[in-house]
N, C-alpha and C. Protein backbone atom coordinates (compact mmCIF):
# COMPACT_ATOMS: atom_id res chain seq x y z
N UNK A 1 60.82 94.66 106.48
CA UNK A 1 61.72 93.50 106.40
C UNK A 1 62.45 93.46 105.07
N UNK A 2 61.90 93.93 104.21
CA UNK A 2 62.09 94.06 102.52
C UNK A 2 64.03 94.50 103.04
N UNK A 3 63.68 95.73 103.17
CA UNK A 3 65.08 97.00 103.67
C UNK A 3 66.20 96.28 104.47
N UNK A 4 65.41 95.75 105.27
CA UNK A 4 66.42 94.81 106.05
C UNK A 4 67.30 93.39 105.50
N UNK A 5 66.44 93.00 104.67
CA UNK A 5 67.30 91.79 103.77
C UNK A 5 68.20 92.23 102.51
N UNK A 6 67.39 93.57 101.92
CA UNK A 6 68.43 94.14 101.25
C UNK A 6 69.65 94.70 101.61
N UNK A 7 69.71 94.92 102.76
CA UNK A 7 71.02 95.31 103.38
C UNK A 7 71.66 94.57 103.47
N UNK A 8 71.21 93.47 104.19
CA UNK A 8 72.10 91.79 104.64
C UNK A 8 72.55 91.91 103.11
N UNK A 9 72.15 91.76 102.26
CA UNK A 9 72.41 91.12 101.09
C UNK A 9 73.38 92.01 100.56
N UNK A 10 73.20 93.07 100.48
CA UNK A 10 74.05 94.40 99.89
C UNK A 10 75.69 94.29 100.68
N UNK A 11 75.67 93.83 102.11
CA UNK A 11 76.61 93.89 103.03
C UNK A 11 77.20 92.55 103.80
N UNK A 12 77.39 91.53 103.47
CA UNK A 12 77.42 90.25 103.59
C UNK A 12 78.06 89.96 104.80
N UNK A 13 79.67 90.86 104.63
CA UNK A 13 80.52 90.85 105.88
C UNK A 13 80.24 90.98 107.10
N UNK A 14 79.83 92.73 107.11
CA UNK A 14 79.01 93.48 108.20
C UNK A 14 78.24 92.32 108.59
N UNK A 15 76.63 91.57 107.99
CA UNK A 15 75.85 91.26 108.67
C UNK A 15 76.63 89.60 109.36
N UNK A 16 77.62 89.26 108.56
CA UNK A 16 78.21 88.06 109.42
C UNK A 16 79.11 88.40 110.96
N UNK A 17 79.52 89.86 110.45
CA UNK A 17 80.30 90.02 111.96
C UNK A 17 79.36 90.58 113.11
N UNK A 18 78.18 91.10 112.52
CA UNK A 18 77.17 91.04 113.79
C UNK A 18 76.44 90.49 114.15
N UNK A 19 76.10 89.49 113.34
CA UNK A 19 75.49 88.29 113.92
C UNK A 19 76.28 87.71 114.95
N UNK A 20 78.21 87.00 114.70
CA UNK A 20 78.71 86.45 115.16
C UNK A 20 78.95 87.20 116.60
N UNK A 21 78.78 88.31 116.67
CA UNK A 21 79.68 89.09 117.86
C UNK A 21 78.42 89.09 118.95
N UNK A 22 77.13 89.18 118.21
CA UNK A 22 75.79 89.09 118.81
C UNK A 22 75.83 87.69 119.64
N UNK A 23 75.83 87.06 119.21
CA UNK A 23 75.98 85.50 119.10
C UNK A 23 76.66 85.15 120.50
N UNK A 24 78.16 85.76 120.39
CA UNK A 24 79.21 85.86 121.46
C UNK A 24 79.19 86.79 122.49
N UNK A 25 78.25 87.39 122.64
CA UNK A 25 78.24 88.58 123.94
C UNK A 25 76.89 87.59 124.84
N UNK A 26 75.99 87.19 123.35
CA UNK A 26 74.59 86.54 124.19
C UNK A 26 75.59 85.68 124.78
N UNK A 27 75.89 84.66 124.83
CA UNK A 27 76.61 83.44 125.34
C UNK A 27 77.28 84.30 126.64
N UNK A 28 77.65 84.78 126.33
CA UNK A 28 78.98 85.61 127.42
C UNK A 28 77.77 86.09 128.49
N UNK A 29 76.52 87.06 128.42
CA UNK A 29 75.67 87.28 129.17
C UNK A 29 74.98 86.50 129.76
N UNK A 30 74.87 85.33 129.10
CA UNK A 30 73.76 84.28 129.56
C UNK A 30 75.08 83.63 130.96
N UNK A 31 75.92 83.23 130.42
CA UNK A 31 77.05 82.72 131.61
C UNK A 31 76.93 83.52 132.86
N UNK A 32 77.16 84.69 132.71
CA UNK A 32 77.65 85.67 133.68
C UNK A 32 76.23 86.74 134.42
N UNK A 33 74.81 85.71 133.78
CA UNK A 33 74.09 86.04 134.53
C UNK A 33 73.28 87.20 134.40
N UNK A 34 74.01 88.08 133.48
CA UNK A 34 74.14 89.80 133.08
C UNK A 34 72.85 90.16 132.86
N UNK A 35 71.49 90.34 133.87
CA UNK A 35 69.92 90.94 133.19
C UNK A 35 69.91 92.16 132.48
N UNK A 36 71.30 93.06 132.02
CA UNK A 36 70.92 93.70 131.05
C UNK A 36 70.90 93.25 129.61
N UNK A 37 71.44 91.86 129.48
CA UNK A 37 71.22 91.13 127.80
C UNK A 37 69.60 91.31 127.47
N UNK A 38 68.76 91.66 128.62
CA UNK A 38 67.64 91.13 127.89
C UNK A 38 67.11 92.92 127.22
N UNK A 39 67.85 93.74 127.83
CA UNK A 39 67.74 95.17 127.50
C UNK A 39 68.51 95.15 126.23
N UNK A 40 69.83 94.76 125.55
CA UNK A 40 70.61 94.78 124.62
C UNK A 40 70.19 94.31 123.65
N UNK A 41 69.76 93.20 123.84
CA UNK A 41 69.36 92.41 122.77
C UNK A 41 67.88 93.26 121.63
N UNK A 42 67.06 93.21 122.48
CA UNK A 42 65.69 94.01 122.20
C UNK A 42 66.33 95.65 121.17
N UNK A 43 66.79 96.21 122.03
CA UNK A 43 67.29 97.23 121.53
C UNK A 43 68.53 97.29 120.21
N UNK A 44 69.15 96.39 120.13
CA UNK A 44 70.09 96.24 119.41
C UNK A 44 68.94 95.59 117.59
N UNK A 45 68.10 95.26 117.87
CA UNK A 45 67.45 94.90 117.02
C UNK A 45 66.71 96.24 116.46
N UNK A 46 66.46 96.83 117.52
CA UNK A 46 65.12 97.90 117.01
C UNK A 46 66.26 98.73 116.53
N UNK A 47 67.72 99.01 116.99
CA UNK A 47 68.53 99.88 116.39
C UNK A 47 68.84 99.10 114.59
N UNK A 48 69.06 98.02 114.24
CA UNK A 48 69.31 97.50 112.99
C UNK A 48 68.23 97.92 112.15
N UNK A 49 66.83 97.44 112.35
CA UNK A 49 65.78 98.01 111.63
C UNK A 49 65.54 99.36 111.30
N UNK A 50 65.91 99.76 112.42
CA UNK A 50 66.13 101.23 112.49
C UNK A 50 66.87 101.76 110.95
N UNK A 51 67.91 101.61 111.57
CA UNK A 51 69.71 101.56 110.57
C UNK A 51 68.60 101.18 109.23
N UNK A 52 68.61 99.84 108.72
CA UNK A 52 67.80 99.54 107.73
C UNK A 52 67.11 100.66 106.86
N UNK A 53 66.08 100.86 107.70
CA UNK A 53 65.01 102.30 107.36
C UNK A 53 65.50 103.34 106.61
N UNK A 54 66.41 103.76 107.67
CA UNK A 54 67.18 104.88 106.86
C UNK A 54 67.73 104.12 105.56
N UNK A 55 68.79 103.45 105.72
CA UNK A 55 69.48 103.13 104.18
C UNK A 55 68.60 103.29 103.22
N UNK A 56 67.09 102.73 103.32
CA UNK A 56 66.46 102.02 102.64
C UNK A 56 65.28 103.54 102.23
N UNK A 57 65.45 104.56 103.06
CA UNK A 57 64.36 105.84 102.99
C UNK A 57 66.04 107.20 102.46
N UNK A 58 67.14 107.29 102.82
CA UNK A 58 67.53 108.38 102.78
C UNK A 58 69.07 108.07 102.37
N UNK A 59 69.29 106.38 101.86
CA UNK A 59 70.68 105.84 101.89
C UNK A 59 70.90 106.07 100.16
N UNK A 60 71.92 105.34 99.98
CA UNK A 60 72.37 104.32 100.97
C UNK A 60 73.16 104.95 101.69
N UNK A 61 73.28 103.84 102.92
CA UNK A 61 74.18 104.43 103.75
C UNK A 61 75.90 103.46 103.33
N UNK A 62 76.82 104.60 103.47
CA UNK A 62 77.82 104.25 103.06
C UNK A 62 78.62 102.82 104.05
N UNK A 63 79.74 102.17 103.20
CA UNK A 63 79.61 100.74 104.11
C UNK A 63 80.55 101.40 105.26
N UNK A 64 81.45 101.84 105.13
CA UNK A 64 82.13 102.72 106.62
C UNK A 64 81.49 103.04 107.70
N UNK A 65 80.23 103.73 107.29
CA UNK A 65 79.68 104.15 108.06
C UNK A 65 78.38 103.22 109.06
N UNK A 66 78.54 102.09 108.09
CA UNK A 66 78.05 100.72 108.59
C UNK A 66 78.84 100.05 109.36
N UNK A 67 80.10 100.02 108.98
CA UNK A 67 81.23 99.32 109.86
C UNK A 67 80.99 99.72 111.24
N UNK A 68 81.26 101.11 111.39
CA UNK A 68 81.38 101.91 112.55
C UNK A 68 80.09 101.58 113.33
N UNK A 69 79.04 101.97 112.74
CA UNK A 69 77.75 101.49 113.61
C UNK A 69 77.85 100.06 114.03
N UNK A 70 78.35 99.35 113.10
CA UNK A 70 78.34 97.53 114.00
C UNK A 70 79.55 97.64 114.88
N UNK A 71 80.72 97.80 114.80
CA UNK A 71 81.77 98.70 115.65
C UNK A 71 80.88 98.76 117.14
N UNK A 72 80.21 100.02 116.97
CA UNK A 72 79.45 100.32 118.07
C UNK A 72 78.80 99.47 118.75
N UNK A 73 77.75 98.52 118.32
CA UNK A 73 76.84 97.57 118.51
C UNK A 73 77.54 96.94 119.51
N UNK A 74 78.54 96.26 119.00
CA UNK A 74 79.51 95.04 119.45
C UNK A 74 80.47 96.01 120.78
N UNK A 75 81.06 96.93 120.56
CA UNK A 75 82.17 97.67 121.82
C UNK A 75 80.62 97.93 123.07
N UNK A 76 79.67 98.44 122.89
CA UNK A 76 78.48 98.44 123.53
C UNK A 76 78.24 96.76 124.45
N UNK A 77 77.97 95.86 123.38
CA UNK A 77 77.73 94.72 124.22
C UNK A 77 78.66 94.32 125.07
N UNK A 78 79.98 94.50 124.14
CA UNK A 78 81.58 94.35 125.04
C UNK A 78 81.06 95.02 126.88
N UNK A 79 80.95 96.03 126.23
CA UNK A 79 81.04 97.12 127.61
C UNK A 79 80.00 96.54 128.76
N UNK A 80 78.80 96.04 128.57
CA UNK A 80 77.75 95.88 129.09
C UNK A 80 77.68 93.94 129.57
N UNK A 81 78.47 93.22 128.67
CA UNK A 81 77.98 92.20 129.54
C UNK A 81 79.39 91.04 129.56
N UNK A 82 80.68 91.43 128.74
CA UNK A 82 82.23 90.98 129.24
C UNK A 82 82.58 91.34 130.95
N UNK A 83 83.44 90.55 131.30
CA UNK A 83 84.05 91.09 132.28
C UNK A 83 84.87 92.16 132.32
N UNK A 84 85.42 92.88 133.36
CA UNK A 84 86.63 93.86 133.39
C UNK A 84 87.75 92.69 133.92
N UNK A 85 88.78 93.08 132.68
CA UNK A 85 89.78 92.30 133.16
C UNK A 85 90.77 92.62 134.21
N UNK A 86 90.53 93.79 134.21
CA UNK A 86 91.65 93.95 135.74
C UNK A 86 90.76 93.63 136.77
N UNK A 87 89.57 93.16 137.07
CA UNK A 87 88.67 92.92 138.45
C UNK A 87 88.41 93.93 138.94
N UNK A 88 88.77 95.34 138.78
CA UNK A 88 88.29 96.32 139.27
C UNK A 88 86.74 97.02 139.65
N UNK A 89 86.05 96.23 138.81
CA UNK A 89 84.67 96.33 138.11
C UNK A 89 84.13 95.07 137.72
N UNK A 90 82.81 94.81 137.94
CA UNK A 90 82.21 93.42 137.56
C UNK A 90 82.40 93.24 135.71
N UNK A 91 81.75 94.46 135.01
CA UNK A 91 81.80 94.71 133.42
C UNK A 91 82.88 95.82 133.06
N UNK A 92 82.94 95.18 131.72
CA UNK A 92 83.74 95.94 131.27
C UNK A 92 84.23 97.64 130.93
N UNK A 93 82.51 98.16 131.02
CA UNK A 93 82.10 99.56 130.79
C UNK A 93 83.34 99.91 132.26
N UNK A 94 83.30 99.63 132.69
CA UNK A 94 84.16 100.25 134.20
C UNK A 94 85.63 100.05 134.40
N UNK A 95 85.91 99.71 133.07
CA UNK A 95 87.74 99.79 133.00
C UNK A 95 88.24 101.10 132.40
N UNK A 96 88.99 101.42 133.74
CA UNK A 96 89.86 102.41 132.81
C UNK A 96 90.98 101.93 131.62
N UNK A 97 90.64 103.17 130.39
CA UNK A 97 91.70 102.95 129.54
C UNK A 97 93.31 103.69 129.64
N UNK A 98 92.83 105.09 130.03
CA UNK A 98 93.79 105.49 130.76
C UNK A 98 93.44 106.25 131.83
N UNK A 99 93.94 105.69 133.05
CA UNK A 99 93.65 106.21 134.80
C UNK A 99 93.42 107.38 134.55
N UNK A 100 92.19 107.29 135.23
CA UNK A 100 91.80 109.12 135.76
C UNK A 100 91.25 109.59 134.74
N UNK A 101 91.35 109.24 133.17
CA UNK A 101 90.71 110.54 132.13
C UNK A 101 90.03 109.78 131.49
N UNK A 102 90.10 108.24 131.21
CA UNK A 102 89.12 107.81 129.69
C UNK A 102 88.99 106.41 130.21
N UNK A 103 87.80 106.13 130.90
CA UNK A 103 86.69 104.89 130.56
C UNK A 103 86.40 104.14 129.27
N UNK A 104 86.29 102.88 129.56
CA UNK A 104 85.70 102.18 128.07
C UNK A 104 84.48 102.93 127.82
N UNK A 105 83.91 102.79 129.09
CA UNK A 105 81.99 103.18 129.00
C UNK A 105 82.31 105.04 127.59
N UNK A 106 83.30 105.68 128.54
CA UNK A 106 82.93 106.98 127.74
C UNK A 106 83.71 106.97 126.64
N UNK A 107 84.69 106.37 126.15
CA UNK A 107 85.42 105.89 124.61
C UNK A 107 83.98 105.22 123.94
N UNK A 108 83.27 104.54 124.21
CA UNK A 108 81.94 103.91 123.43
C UNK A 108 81.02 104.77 123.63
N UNK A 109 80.87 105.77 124.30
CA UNK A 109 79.48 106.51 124.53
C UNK A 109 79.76 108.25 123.51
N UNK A 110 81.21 108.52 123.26
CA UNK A 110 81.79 109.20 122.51
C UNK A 110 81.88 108.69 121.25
N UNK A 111 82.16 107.36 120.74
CA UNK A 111 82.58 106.98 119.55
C UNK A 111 80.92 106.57 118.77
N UNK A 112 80.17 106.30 119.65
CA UNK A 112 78.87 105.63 119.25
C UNK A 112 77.96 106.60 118.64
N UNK A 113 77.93 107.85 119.53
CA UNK A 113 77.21 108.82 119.25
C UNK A 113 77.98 109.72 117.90
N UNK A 114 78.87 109.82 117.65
CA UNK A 114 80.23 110.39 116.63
C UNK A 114 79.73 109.12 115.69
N UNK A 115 79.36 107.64 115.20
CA UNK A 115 79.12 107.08 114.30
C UNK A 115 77.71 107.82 113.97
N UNK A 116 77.11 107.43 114.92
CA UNK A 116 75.13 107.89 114.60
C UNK A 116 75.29 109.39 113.95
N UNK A 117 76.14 110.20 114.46
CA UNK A 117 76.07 111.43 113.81
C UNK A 117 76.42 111.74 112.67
N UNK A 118 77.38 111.11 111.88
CA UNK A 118 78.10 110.96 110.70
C UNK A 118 77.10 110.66 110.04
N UNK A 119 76.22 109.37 109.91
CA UNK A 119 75.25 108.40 109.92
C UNK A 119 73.88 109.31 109.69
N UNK A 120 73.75 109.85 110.46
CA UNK A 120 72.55 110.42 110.26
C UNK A 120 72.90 111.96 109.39
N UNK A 121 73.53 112.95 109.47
CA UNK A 121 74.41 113.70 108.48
C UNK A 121 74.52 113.37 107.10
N UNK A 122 74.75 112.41 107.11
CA UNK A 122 74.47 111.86 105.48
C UNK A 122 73.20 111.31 104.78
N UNK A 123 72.23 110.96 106.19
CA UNK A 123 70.68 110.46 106.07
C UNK A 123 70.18 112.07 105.49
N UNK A 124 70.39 112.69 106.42
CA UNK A 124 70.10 114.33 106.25
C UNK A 124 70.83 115.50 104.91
N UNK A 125 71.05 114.72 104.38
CA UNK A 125 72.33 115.44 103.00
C UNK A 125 71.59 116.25 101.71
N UNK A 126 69.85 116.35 102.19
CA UNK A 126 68.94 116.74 101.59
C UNK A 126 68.43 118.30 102.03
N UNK A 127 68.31 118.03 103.19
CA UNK A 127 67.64 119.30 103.93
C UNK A 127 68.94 120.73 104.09
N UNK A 128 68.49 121.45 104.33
CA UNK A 128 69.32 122.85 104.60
C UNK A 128 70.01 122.97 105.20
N UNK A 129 69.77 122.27 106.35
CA UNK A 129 70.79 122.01 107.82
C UNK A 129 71.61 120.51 108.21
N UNK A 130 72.09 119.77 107.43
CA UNK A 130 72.38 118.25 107.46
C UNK A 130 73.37 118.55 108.50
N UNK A 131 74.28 119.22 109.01
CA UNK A 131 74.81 119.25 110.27
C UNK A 131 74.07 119.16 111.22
N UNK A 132 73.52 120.49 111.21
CA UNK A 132 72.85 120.52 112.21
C UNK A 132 71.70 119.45 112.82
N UNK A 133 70.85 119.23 111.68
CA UNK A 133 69.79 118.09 112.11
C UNK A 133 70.80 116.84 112.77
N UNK A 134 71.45 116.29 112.09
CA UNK A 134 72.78 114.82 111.96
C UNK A 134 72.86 114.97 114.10
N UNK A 135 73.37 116.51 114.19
CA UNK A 135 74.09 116.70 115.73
C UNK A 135 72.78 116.38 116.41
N UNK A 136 72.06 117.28 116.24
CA UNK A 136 70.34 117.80 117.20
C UNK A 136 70.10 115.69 117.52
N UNK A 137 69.76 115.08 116.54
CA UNK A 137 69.07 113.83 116.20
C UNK A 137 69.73 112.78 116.96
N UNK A 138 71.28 112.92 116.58
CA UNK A 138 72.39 112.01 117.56
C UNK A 138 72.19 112.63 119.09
N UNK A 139 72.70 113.64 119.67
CA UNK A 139 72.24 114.36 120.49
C UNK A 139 70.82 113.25 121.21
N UNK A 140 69.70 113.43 120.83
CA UNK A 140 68.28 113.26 121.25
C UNK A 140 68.95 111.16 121.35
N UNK A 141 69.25 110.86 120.41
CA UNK A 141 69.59 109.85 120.15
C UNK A 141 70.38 108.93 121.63
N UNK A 142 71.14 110.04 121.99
CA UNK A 142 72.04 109.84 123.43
C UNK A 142 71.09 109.80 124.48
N UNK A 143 70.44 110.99 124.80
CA UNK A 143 69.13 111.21 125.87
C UNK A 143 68.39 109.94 125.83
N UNK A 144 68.00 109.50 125.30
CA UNK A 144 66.62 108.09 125.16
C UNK A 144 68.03 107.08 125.33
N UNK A 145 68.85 106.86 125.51
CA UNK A 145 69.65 105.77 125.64
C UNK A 145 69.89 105.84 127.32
N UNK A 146 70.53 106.94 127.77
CA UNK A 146 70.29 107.29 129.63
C UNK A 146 69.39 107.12 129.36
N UNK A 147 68.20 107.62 129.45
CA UNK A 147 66.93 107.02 129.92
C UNK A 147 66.02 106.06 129.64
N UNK A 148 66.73 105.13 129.13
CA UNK A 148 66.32 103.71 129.06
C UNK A 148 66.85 102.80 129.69
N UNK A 149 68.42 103.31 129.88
CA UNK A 149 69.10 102.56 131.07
C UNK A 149 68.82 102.79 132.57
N UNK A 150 68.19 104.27 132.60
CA UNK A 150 68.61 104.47 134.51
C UNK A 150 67.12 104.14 134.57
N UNK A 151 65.87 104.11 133.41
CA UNK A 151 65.05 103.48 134.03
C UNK A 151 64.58 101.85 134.21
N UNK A 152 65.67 101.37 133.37
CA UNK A 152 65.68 100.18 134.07
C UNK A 152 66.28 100.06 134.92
N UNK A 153 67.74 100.32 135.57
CA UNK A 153 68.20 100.58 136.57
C UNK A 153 67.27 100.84 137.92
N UNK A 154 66.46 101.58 137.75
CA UNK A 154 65.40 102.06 139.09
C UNK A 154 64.84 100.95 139.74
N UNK A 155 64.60 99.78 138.74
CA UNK A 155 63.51 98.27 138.82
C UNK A 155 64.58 97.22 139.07
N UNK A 156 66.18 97.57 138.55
CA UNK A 156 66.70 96.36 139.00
C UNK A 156 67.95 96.50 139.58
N UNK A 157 68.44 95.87 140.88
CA UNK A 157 69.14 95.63 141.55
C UNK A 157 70.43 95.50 141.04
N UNK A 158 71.50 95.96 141.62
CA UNK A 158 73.21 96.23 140.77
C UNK A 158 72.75 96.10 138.98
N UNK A 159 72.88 96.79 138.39
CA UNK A 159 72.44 96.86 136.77
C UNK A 159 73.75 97.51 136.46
N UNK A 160 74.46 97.66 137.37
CA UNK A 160 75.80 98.39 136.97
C UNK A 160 75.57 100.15 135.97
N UNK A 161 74.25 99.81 135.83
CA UNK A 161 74.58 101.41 135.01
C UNK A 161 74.99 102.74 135.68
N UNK A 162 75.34 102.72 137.50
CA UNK A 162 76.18 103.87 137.86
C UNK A 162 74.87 104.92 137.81
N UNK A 163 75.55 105.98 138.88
CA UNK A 163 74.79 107.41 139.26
C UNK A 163 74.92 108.53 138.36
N UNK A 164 74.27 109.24 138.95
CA UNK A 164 74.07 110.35 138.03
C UNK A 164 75.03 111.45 137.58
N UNK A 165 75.94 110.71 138.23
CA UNK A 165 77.42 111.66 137.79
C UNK A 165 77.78 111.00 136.58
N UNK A 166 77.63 109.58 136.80
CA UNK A 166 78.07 109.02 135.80
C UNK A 166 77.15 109.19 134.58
N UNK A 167 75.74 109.36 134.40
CA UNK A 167 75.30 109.36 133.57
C UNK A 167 75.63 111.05 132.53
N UNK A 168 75.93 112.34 133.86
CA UNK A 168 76.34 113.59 133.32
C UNK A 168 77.90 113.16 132.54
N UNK A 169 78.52 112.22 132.35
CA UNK A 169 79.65 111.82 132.06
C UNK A 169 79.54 111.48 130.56
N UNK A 170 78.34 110.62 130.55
CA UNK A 170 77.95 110.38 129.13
C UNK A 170 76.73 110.93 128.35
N UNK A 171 76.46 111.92 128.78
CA UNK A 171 75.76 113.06 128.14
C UNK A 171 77.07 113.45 127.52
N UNK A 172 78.16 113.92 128.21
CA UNK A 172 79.19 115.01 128.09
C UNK A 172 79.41 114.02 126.98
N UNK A 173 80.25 113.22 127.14
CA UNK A 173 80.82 112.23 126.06
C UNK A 173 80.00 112.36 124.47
N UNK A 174 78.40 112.33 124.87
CA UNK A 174 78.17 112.24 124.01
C UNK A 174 78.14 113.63 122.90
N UNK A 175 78.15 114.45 123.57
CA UNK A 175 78.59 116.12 122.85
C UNK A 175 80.07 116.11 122.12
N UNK A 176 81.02 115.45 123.27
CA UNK A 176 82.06 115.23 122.14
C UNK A 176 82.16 114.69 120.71
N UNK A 177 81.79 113.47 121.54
CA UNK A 177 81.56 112.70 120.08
C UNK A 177 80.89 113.15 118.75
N UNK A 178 79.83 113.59 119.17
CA UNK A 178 78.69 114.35 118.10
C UNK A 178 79.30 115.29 117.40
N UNK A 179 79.59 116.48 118.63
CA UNK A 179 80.31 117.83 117.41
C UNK A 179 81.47 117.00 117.27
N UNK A 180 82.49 116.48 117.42
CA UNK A 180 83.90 116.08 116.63
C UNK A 180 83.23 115.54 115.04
N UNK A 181 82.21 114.90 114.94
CA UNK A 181 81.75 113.82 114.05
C UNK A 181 81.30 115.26 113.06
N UNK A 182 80.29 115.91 113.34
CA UNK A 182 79.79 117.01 112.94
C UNK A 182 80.74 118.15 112.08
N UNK A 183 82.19 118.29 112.79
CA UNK A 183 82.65 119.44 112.32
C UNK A 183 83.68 118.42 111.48
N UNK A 184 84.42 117.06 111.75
CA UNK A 184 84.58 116.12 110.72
C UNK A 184 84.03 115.96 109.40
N UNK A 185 82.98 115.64 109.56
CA UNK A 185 82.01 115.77 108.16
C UNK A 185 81.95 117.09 107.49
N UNK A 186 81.87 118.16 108.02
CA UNK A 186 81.58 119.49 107.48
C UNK A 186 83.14 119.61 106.75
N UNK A 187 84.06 119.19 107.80
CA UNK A 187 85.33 120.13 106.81
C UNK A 187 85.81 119.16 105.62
N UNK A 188 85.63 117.74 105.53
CA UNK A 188 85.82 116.97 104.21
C UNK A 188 84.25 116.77 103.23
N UNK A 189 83.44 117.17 103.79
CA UNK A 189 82.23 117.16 102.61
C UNK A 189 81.23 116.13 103.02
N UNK A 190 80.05 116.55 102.57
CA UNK A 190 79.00 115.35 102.94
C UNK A 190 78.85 113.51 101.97
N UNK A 191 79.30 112.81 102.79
CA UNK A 191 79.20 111.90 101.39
C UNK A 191 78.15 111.41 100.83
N UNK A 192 78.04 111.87 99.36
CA UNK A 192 76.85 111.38 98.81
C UNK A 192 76.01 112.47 98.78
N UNK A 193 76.53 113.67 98.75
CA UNK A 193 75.45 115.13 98.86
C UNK A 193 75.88 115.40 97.06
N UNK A 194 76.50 114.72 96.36
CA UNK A 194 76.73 115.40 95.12
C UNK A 194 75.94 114.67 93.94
N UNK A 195 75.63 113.53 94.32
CA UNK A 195 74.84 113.15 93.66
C UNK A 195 73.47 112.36 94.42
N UNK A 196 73.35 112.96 95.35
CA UNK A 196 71.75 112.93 95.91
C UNK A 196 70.54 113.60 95.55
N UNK A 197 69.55 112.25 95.03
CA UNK A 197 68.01 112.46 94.72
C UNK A 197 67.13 112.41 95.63
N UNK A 198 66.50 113.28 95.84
CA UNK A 198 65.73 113.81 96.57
C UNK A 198 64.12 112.59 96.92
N UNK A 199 64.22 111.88 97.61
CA UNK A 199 63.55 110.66 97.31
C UNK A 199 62.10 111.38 97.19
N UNK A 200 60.96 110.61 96.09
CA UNK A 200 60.42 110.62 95.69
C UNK A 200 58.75 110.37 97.12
């Protein structure tokens, strides 16, 4: 908890715009009925502490790269418990952005995994392989996210999380995202690899 208040404190903005956006998706889920808030919520916490940990074991973590992760948090809840405004789809994850090639669901399942990788790449700015570990970790990071959704999905009735095409959709997504993030970082430099101490 120590790690976690030092962050709030270190980051004032960040922790006001995710509280507030938290705040506004719960409300929005609770209306619309949405039983995956009670999956988001839980998880969205264990991901902050998470986040925390690191800053607080391998950080800091830079505030960009904080942005982007609350970014994520919030386009995630967007996706999972807003409506789709064209009616096409009950949630939002199921709007196309542009027909036929790019989903919200896979613009957030690409951009999310491309933050965590950056994110963790710079957690990793110690070891021999900080690419590589950053990709492998985000990567694994994606896997436990499908399979936390399709197994709740199995237990509950329309959950909207979609078949298994769709889930090979955001595996894929998430490879984009990862190596783009990966070979990003590699060709402008690791931040914070030049004056990183090797924690104690």
């Amino acid at each position: 908890m120590t790690s976690l208040h030092a962050l709030g404190r270190r980051e004032p903005a960040i922790t006001v715009f995710l509280v507030g956006f938290t705040i506004l998706f719960t409300i929005v889920g609770l209306m619309r009925h949405q039983v995956f808030l009670w999956v988001y919520l839980p998880a969205l916490v264990a991901s902050v502490v998470i986040v925390a940990w690191i800053d607080h074991r391998w950080g800091p973590i830079p505030s960009i790269q904080l942005w982007m992760l609350s970014a994520w948090a919030v386009l995630h809840l967007a996706g999972g418990l807003a409506a789709n405004p064209t009616g096409r789809t009950d949630i939002l994850y199921g709007m196309w952005i542009v027909d036929g090639v790019l989903r919200w669901d896979q613009m957030v399942h690409g951009f999310g995994i491309g933050a965590a990788t950056v994110t963790l790449i710079t957690a990793a700015r110690g070891s021999d392989r900080p690419l590589l570990w950053g990709f492998a970790i985000g990567q694994g990071i994606g896997i436990v996210n499908e399979t936390a959704e399709n197994t709740f999905a199995a237990f509950v009735e329309n959950s909207n999380v979609g078949d298994v095409v769709n889930t090979a959709w955001d595996l894929g997504w998430h490879f984009v995202g990862g190596a783009a993030a990966a070979l990003w970082v590699g060709a402008r430099g690791i931040p914070g690899l030049s004056d990183y101490r090797r924690p104690a």
